[in-house]
C-alpha atoms as a PDB file:
ATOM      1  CA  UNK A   1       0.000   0.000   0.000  1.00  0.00           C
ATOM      2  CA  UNK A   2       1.260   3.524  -0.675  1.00  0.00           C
ATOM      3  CA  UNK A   3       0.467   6.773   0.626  1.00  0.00           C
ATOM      4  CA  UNK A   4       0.095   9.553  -1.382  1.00  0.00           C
ATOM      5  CA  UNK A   5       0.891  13.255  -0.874  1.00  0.00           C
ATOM      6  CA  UNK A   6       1.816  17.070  -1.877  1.00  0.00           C
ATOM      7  CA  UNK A   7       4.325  19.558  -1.981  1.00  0.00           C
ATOM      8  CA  UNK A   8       2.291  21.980  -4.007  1.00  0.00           C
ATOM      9  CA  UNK A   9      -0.497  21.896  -6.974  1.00  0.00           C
ATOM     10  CA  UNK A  10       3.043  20.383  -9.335  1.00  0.00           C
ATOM     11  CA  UNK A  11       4.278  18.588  -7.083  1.00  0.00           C
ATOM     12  CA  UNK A  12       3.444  14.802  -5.957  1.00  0.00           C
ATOM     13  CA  UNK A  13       4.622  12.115  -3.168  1.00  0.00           C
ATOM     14  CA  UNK A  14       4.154   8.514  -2.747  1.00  0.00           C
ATOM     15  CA  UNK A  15       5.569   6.938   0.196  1.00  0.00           C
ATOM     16  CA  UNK A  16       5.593   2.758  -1.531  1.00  0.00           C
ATOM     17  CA  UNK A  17       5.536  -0.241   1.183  1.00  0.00           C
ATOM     18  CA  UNK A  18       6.435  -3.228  -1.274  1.00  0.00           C
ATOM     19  CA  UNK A  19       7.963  -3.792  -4.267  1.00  0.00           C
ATOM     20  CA  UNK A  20       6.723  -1.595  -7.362  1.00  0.00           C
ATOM     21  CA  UNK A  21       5.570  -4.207  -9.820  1.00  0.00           C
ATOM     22  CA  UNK A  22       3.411  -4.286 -12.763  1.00  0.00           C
ATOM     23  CA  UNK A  23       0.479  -3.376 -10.954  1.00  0.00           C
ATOM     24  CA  UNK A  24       1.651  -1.198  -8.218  1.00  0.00           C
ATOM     25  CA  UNK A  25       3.369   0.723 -11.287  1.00  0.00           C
ATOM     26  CA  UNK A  26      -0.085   1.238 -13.118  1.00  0.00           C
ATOM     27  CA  UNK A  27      -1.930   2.596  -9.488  1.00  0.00           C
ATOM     28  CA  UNK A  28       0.583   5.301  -8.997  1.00  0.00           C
ATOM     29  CA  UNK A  29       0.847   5.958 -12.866  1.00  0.00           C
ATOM     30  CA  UNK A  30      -3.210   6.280 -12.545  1.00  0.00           C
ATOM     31  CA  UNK A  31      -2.759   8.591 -10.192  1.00  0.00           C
ATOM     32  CA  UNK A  32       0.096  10.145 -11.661  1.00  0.00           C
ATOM     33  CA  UNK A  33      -2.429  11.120 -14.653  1.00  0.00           C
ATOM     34  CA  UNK A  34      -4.660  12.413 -12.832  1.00  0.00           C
ATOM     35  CA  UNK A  35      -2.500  15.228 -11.293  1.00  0.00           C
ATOM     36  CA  UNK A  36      -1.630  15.834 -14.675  1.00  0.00           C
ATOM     37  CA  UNK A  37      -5.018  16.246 -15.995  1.00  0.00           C
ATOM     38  CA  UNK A  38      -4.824  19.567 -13.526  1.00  0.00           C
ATOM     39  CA  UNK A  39      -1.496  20.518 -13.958  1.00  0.00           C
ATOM     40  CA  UNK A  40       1.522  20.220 -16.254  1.00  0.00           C
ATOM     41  CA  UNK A  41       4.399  19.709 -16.170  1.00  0.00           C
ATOM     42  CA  UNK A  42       4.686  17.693 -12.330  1.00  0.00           C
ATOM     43  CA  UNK A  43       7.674  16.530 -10.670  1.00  0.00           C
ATOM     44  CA  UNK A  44       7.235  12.819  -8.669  1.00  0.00           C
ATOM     45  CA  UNK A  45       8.935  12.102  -5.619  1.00  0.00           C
ATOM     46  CA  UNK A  46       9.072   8.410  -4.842  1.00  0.00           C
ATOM     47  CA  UNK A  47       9.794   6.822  -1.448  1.00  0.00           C
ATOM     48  CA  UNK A  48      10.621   3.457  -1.376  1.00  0.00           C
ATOM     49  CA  UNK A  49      10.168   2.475   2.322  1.00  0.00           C
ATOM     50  CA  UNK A  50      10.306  -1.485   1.925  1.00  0.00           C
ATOM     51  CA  UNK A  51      13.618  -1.496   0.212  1.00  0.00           C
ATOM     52  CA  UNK A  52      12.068  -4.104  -2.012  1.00  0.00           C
ATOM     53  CA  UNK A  53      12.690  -2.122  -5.159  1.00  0.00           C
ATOM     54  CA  UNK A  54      11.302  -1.988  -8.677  1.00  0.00           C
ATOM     55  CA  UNK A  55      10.564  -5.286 -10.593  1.00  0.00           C
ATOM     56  CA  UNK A  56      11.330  -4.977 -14.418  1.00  0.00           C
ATOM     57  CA  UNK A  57       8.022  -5.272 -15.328  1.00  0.00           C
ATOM     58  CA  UNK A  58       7.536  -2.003 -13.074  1.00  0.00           C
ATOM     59  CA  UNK A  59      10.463  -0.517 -14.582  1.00  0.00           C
ATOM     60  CA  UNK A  60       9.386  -1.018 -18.168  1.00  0.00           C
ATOM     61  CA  UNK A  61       6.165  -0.186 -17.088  1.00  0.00           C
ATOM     62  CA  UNK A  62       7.176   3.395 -16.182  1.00  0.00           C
ATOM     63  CA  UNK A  63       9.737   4.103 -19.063  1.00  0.00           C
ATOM     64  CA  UNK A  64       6.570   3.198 -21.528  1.00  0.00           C
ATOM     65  CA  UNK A  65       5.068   6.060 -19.887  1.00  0.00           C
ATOM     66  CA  UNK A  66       7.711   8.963 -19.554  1.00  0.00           C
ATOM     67  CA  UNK A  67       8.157   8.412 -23.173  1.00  0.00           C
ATOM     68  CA  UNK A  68       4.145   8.925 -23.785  1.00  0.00           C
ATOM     69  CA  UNK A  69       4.018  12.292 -21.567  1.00  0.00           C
ATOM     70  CA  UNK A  70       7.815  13.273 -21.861  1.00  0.00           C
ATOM     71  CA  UNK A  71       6.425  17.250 -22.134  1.00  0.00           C
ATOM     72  CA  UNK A  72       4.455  16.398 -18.611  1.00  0.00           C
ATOM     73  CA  UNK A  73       6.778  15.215 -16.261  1.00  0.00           C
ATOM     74  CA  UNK A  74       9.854  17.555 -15.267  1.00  0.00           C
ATOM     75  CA  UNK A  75      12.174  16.354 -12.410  1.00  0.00           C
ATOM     76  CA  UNK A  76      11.387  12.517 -10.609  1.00  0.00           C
ATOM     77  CA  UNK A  77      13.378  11.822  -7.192  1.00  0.00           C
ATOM     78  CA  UNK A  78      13.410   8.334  -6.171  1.00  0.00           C
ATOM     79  CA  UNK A  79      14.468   7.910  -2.639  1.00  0.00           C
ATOM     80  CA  UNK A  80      15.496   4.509  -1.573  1.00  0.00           C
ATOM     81  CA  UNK A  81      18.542   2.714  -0.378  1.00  0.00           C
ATOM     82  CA  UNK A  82      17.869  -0.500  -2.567  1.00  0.00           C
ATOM     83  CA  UNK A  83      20.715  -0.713  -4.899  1.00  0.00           C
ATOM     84  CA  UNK A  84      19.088  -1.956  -8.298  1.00  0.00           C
ATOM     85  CA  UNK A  85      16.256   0.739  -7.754  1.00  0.00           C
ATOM     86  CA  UNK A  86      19.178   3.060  -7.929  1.00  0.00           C
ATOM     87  CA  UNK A  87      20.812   2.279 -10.512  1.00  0.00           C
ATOM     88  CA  UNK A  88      17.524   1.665 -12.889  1.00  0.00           C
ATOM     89  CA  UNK A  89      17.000   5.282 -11.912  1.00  0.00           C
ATOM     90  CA  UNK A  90      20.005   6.041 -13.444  1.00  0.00           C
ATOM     91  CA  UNK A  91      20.005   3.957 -16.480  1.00  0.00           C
ATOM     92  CA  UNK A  92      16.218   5.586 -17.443  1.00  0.00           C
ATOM     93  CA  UNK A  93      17.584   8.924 -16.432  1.00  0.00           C
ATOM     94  CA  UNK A  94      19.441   8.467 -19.694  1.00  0.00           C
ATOM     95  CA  UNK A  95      16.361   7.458 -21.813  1.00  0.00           C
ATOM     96  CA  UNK A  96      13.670   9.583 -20.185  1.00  0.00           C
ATOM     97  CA  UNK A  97      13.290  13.498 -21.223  1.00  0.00           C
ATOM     98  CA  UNK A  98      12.607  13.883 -17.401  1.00  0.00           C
ATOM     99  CA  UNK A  99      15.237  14.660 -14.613  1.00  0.00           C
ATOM    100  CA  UNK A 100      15.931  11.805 -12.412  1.00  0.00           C
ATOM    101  CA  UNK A 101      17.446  11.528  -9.787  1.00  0.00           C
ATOM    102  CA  UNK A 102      18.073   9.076  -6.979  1.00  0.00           C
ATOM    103  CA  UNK A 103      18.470   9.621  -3.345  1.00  0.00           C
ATOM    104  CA  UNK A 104      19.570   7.461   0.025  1.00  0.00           C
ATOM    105  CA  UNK A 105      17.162   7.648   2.610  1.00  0.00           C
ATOM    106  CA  UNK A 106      18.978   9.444   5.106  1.00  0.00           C
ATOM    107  CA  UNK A 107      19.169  12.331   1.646  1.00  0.00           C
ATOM    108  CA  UNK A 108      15.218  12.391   1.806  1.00  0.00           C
ATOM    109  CA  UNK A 109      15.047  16.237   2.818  1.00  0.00           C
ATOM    110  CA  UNK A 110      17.865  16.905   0.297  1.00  0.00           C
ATOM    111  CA  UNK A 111      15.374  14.731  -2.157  1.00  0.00           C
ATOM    112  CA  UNK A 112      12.360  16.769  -1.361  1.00  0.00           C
ATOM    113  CA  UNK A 113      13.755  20.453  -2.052  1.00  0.00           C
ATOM    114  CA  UNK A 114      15.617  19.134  -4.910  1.00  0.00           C
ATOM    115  CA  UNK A 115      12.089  17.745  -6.572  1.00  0.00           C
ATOM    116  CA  UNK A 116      10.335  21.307  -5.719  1.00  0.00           C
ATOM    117  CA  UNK A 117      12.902  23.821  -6.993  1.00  0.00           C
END
């Protein structure tokens, strides 16, 4: 289960208790849409509090849809201390139009005014 929240009208959290897959990809990209529906561009802040990372279904998942709403989604902070989340962050940060950017836990204040400035 996640928890959602925000910094301001362009700015959205989601605080992630297990492992994005597939499906807990396509909730948060739901409501991911929906913010952007109201606004655009957004910046996502991601908080991966299980450590159980991103599957590759998740991963694909996601790049599928930066690449659909490139001109939507401006900065993305992923903030967990599971190694292969990282470094998928930074391999798509290389593919995706958006800024990415991935942060260790005990970096989550650094992560949050990084994803609103």
């Amino acid at each position: 289960m996640e928890k959602t929240f925000e910094f301001a009208d362009n700015v959205v959290g989601f605080l992630i208790k297990e492992e994005i897959d597939q499906k807990k990809m396509k909730e948060i990209l739901s409501k991911i849409k929906e913010r952007i529906e109201k606004v655009s561009p957004i910046c996502i802040y991601i908080e991966d509090e299980s450590d159980e990372g991103i599957s590759l279904g998740g991963l694909l998942k996601a790049v599928k849809f930066h690449f659909s709403h490139s001109e939507d989604l401006k900065k993305i902070a992923i903030v967990t201390d599971d190694k292969m989340f990282k470094k998928s962050m930074d391999i798509k940060d290389v593919i995706v139009p958006a800024d990415v950017k991935s942060f260790e836990k005990k970096d989550r204040m650094k992560a949050m005014n990084w994803v609103m400035i």
